[in-house]
C-alpha atoms as a PDB file:
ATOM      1  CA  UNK A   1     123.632 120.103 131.945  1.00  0.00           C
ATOM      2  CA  UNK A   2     121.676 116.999 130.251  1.00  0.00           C
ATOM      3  CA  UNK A   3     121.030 116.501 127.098  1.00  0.00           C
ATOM      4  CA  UNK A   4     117.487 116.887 125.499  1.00  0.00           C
ATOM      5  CA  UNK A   5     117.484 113.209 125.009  1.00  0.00           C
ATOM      6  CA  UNK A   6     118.681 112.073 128.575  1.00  0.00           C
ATOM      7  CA  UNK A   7     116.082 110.359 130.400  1.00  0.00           C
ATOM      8  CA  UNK A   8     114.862 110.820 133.545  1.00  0.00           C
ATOM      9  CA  UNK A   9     115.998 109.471 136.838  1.00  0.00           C
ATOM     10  CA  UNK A  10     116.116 109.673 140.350  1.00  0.00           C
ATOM     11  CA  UNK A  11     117.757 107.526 143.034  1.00  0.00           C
ATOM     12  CA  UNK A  12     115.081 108.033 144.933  1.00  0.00           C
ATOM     13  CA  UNK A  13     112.297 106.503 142.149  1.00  0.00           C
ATOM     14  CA  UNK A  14     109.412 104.277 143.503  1.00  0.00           C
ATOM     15  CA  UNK A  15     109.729 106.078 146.760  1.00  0.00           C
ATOM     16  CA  UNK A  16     105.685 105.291 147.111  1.00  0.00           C
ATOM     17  CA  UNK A  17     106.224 101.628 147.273  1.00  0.00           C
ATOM     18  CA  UNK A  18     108.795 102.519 150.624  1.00  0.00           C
ATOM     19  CA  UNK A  19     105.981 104.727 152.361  1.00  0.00           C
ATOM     20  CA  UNK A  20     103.921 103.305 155.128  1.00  0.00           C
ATOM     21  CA  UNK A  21     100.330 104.450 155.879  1.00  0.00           C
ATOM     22  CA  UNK A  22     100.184 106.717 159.047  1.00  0.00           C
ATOM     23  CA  UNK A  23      98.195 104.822 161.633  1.00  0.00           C
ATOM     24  CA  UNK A  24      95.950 108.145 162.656  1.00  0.00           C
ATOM     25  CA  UNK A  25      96.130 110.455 159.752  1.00  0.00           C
ATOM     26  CA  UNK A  26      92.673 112.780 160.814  1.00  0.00           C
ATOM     27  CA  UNK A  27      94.924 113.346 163.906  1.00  0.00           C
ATOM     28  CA  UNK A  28      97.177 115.555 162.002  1.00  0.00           C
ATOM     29  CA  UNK A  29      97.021 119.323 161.713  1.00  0.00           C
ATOM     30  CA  UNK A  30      98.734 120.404 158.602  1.00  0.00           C
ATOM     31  CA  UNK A  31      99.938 123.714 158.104  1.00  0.00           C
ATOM     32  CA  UNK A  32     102.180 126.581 156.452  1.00  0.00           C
ATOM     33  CA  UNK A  33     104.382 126.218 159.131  1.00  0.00           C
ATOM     34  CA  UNK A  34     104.622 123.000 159.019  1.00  0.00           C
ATOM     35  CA  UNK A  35     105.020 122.403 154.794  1.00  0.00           C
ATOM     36  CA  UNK A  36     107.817 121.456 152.839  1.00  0.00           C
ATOM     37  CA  UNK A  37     106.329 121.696 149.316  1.00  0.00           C
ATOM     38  CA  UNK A  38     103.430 121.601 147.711  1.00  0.00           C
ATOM     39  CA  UNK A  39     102.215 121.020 144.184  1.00  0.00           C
ATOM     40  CA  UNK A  40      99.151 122.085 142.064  1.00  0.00           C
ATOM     41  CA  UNK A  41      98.339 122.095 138.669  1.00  0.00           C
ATOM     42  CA  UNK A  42      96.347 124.500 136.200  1.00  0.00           C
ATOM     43  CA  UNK A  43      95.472 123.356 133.160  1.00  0.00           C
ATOM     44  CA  UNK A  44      92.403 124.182 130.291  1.00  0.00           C
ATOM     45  CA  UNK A  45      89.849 121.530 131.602  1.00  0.00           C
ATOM     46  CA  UNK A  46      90.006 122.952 135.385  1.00  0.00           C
ATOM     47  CA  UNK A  47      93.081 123.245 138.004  1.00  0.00           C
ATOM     48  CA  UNK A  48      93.416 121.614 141.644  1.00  0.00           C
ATOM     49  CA  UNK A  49      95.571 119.577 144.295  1.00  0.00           C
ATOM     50  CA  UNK A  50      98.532 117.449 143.555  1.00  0.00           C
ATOM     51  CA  UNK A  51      99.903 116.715 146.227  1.00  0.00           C
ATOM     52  CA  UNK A  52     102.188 117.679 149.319  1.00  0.00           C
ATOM     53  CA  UNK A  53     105.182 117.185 152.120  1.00  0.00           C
ATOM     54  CA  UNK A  54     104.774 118.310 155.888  1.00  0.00           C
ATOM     55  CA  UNK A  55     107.109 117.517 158.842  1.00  0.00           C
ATOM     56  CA  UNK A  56     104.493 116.505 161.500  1.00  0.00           C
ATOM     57  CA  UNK A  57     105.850 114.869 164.476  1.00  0.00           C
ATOM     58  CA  UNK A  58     103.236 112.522 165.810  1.00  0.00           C
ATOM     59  CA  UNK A  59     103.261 110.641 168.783  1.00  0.00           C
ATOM     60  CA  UNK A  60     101.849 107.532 167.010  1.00  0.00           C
ATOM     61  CA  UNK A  61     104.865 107.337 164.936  1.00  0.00           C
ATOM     62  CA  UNK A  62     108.396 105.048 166.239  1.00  0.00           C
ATOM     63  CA  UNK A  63     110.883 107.964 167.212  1.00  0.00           C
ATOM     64  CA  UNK A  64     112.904 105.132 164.206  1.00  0.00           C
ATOM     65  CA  UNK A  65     110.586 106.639 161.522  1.00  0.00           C
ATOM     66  CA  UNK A  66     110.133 109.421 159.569  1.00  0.00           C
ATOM     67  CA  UNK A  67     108.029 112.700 161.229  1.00  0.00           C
ATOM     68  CA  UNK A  68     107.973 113.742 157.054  1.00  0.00           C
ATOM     69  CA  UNK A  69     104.277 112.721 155.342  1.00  0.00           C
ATOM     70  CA  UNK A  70     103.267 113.172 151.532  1.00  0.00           C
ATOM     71  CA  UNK A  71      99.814 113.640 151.232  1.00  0.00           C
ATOM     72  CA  UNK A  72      98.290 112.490 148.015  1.00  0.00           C
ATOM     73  CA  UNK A  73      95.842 114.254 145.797  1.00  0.00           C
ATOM     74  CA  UNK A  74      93.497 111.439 146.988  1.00  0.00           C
ATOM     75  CA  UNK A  75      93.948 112.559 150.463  1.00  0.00           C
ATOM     76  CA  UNK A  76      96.287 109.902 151.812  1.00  0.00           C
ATOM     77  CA  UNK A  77      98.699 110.485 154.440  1.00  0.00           C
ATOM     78  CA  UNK A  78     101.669 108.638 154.013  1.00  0.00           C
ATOM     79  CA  UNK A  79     105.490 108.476 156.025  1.00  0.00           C
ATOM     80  CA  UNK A  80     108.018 108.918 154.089  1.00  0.00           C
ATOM     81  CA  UNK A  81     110.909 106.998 154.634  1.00  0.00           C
ATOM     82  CA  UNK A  82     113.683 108.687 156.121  1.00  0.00           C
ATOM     83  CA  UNK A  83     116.247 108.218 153.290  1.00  0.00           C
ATOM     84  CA  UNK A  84     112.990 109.758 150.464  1.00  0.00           C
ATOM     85  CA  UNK A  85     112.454 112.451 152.800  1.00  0.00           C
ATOM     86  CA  UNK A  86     115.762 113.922 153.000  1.00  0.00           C
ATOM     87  CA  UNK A  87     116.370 113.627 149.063  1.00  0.00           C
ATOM     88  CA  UNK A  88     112.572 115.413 149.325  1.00  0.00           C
ATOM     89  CA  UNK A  89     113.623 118.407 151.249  1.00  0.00           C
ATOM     90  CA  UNK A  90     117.191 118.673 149.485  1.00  0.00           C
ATOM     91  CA  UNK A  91     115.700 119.084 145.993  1.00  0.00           C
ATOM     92  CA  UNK A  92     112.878 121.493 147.778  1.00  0.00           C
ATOM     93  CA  UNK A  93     116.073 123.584 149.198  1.00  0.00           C
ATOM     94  CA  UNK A  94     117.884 123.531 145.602  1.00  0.00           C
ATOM     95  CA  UNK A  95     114.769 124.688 143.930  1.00  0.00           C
ATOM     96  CA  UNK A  96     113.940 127.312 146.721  1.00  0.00           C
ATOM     97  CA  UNK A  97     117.042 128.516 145.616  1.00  0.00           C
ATOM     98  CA  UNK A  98     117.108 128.986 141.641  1.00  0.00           C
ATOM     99  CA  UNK A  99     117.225 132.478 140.256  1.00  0.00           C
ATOM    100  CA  UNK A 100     114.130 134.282 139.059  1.00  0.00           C
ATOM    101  CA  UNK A 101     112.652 135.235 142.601  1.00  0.00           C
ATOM    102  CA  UNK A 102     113.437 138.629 144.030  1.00  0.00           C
ATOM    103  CA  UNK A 103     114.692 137.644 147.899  1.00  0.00           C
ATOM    104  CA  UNK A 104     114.196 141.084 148.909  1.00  0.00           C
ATOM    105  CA  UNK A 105     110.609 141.494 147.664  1.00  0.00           C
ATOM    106  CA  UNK A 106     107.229 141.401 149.646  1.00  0.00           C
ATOM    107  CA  UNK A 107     105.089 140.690 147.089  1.00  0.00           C
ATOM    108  CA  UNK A 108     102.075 138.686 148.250  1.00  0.00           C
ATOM    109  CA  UNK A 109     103.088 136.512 145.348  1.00  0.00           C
ATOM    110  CA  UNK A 110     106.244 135.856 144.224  1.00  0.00           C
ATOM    111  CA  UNK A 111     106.621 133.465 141.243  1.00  0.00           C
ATOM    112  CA  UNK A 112     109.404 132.054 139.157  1.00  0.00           C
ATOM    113  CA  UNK A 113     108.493 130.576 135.837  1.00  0.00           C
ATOM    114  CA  UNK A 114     109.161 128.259 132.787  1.00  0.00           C
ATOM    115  CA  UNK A 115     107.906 126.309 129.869  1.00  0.00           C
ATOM    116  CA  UNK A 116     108.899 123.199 128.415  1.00  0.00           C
ATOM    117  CA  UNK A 117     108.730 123.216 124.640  1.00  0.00           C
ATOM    118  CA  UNK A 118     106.263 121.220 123.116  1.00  0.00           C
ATOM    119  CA  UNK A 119     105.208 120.383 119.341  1.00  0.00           C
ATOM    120  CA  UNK A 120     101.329 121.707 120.637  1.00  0.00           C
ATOM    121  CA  UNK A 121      99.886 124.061 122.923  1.00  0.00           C
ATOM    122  CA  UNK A 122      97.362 124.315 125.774  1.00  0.00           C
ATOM    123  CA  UNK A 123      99.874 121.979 128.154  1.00  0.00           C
ATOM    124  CA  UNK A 124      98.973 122.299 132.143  1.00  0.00           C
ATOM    125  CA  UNK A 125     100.589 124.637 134.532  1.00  0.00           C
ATOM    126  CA  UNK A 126     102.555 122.523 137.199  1.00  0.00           C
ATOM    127  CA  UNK A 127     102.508 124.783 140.078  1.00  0.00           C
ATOM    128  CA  UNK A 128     105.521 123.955 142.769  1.00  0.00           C
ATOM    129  CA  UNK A 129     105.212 125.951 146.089  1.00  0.00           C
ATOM    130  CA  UNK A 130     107.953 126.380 148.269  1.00  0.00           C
ATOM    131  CA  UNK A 131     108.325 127.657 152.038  1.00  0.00           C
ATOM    132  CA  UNK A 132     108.965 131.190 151.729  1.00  0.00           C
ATOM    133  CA  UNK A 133     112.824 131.929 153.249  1.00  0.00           C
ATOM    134  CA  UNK A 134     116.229 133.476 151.910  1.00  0.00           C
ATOM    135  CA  UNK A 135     118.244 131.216 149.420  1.00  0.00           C
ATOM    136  CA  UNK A 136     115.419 127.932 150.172  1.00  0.00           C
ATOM    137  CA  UNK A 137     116.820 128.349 154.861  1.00  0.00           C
ATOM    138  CA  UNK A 138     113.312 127.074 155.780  1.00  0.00           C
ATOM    139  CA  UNK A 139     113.604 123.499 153.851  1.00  0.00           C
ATOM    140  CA  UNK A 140     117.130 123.447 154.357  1.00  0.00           C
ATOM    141  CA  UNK A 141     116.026 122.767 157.781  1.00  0.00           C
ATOM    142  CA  UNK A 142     113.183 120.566 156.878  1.00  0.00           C
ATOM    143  CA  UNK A 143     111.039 122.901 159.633  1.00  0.00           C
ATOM    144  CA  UNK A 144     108.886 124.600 157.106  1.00  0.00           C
ATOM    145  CA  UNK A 145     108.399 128.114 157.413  1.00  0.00           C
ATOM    146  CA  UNK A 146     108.360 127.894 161.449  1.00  0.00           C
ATOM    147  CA  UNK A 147     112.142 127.934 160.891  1.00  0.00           C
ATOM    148  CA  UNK A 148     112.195 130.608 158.495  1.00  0.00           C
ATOM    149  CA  UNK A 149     110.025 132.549 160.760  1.00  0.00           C
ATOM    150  CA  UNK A 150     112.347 132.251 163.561  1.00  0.00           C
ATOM    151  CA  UNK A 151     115.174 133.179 161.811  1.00  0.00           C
ATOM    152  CA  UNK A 152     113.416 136.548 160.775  1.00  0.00           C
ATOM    153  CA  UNK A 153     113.860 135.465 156.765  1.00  0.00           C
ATOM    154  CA  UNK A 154     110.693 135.801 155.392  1.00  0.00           C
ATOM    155  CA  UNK A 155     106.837 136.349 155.564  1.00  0.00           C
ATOM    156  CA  UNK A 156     104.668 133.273 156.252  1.00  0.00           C
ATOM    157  CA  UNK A 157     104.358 133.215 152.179  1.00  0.00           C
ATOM    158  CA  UNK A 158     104.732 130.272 150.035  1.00  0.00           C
ATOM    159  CA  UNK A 159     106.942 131.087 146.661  1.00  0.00           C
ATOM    160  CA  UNK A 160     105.519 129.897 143.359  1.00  0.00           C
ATOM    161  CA  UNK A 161     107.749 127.567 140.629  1.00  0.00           C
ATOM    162  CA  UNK A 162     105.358 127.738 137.732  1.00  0.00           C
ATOM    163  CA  UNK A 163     106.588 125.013 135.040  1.00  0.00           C
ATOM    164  CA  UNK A 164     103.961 124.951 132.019  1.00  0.00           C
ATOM    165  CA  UNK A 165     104.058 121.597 130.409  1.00  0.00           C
ATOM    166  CA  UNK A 166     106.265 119.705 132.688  1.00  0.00           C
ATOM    167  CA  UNK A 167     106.864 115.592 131.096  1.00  0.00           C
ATOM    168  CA  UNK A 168     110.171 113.316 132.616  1.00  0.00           C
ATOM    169  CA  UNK A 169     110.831 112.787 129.103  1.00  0.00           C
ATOM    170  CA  UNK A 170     111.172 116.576 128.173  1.00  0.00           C
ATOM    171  CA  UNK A 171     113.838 118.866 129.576  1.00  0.00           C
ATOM    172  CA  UNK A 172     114.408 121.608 126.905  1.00  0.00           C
ATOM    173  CA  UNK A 173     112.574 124.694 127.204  1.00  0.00           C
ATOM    174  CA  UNK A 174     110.566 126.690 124.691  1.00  0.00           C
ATOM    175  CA  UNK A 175     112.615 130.130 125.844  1.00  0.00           C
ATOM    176  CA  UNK A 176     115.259 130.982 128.096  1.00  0.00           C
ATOM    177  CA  UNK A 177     114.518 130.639 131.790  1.00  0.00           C
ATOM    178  CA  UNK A 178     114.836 133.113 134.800  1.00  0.00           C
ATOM    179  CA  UNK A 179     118.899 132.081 135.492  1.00  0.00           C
ATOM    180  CA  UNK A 180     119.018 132.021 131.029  1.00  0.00           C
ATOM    181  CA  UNK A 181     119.051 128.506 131.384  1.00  0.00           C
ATOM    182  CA  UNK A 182     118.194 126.444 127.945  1.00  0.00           C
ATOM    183  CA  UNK A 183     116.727 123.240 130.192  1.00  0.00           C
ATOM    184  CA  UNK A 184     114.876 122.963 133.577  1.00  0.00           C
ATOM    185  CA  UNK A 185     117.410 122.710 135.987  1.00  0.00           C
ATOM    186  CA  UNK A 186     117.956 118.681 137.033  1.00  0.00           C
ATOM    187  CA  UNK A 187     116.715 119.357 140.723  1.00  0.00           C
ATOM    188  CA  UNK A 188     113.852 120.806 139.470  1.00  0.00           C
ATOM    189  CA  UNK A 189     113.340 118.080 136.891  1.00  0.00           C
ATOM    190  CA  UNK A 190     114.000 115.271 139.220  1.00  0.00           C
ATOM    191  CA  UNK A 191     111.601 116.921 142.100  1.00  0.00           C
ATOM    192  CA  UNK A 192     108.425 116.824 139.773  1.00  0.00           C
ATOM    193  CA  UNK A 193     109.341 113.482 138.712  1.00  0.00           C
ATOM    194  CA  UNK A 194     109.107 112.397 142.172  1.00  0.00           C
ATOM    195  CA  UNK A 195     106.032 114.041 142.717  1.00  0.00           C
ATOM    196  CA  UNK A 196     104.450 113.031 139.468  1.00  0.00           C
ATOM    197  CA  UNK A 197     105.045 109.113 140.594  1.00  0.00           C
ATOM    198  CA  UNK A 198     102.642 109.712 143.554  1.00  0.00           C
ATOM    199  CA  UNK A 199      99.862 111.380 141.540  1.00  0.00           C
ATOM    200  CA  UNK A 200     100.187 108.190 139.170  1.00  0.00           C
ATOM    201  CA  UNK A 201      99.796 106.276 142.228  1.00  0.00           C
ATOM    202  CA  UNK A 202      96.865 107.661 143.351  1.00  0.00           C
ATOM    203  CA  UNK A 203      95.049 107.239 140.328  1.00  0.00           C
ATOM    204  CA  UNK A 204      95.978 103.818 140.436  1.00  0.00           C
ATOM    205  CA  UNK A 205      94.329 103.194 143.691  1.00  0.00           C
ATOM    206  CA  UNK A 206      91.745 104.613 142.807  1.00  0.00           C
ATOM    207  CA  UNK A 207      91.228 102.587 139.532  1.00  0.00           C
ATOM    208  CA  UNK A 208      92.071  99.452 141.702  1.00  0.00           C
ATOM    209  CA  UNK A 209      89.163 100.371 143.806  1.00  0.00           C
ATOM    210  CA  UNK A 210      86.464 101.095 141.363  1.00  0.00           C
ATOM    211  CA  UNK A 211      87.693  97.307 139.683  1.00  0.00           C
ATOM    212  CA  UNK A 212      87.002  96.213 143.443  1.00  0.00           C
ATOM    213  CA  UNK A 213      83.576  97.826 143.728  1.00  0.00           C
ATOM    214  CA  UNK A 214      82.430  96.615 140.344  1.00  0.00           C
ATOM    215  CA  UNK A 215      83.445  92.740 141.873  1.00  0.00           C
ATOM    216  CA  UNK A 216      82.067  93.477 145.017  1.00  0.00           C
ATOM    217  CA  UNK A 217      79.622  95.846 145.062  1.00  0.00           C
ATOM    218  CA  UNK A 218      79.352  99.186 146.279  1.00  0.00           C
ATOM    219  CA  UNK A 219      80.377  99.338 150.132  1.00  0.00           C
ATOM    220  CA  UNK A 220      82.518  96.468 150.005  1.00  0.00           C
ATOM    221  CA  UNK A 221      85.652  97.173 148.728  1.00  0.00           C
ATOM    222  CA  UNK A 222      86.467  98.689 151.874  1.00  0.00           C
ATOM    223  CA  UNK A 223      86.970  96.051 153.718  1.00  0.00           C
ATOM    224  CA  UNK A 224      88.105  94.196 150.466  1.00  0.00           C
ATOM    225  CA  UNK A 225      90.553  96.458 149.391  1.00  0.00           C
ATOM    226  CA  UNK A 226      92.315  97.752 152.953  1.00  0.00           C
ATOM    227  CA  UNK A 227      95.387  96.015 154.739  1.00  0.00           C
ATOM    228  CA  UNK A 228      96.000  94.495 150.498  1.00  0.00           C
ATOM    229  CA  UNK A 229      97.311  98.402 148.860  1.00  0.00           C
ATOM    230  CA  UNK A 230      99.173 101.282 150.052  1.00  0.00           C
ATOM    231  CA  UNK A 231      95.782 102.805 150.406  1.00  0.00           C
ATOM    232  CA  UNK A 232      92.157 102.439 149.826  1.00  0.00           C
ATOM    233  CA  UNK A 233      91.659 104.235 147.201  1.00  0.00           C
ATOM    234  CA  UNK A 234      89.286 106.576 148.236  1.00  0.00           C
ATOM    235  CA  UNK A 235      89.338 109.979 148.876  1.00  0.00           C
ATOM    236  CA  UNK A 236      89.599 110.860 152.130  1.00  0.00           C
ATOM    237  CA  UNK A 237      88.108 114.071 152.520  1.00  0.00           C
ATOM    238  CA  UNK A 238      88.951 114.809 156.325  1.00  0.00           C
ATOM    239  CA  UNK A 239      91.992 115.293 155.641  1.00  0.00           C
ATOM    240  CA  UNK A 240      91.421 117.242 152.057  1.00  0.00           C
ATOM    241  CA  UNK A 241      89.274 119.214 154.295  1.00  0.00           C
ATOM    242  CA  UNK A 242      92.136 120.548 156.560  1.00  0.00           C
ATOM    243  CA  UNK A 243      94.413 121.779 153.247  1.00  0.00           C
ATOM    244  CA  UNK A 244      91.750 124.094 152.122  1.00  0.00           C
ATOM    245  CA  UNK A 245      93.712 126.598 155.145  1.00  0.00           C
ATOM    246  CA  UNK A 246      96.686 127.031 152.405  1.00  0.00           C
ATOM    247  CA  UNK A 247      94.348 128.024 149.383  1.00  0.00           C
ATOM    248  CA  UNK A 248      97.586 127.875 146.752  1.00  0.00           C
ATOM    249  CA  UNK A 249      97.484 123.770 147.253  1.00  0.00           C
ATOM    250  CA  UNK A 250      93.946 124.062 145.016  1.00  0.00           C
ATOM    251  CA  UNK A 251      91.999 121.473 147.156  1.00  0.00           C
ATOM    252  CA  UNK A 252      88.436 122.737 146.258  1.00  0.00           C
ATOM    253  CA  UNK A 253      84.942 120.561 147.180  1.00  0.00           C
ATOM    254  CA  UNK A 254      85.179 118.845 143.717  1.00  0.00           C
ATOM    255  CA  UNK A 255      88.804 117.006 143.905  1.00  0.00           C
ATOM    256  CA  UNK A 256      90.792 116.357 141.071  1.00  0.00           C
ATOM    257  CA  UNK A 257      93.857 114.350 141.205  1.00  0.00           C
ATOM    258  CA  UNK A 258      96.342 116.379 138.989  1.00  0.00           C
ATOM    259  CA  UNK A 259      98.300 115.989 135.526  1.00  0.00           C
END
């Protein structure tokens, strides 16, 4: 296990600047059965939608690329490459499977949970969801809970990691986890990481894009802006729209793009 003062890393860092935009995103139906993981957050000023992973084979898409697309808290849809999206759904199958959640239990709700320990309180709730499935099966087979389903392992659920003040540069927790661990476990660790490096790119975009408008004006930066970033910028609330079906992502009318 790492060290409290080992920093964080990932061979599969800056995975944003290897996605692709998908050429008809509002196409897309995303759905439990379809989800690798999702993230939330819950904090004092208000709670929403991080971001999340679906396997969605589309016909638009090169049978070369990836059928695996992250969808920002902004509401873009973007591939994965194939390489990212493995390392995606292996660290979503190691977390599936960390102790603290009874496999056996049909609770509505079934939660694991930890806290990072931090000098000062009131830190926000990172809320990991995970395709509900015995010892992580369903993202093992990057098929979401169809797969689970059809292997008659679990309800069409979604399991809850709850990690209160997650940071890459803190690893030592506050008080002994579910498995009496002293640090959140390294694929847990590295799988927020990951996910924390497209929230900061979302809010990036959509920085860029209020710079743009104040150049431009208002209903230019469109244009201005597409075809130059990963994204526009904007939030695109189509697709937002077709997350509010799984509730535990936290998309709500008034988006927030999380921690």
């Amino acid at each position: 296990m790492a060290s409290p003062s080992q920093p964080w890393t990932s061979p599969t860092t800056n995975w944003y600047n290897r996605t692709t935009p998908h050429p008809s995103p509002h196409s897309l139906d995303f759905s439990r059965e379809s989800i690798i993981l999702g993230e939330s957050f819950n904090a004092f000023g208000g709670s929403g939608f991080t971001g999340a992973i679906f396997t969605v084979p589309d016909t638009n898409i090169s049978t070369n690329d990836s059928d695996t697309v992250v969808v920002t808290a902004i509401g873009g849809v973007l591939i994965l490459d194939p390489e990212d999206a493995e390392r995606f759904k292996e660290l979503a199958r190691e977390a599936a499977e960390l102790p603290g959640i009874d496999k056996e239990s049909l609770a509505r709700r079934r939660t694991r949970h930890y806290r990072i320990k931090h000098r000062v309180t009131c830190r926000p709730f990172t809320l990991l969801w995970l395709p509900r499935g015995s010892g992580g099966a369903s993202v093992r087979s990057g098929e979401g809970l169809a797969a689970a389903r059809d292997a008659d392992v679990g309800e069409e659920e979604l399991d809850c990691t709850s990690v209160y003040g997650f940071a890459k540069d803190k690893q030592l927790l506050s008080e002994k986890g579910p498995g009496e661990e002293s640090m959140l476990p390294e694929s847990l660790w590295e799988l927020l990481g990951l996910v924390q490096e497209g929230v900061q790119a979302a809010r990036e975009e959509m920085r860029r894009n209020v710079l743009v408008e104040q150049q431009l004006g208002v209903g230019e930066a469109d244009d201005s802006a597409r075809g130059r970033e990963k994204g526009d910028g904007m939030v695109d609330e189509i697709v937002l729209k077709k997350l509010l079906a799984i509730p535990e992502l936290g998309v709500s009318a008034n988006v927030k793009v999380g921690r």
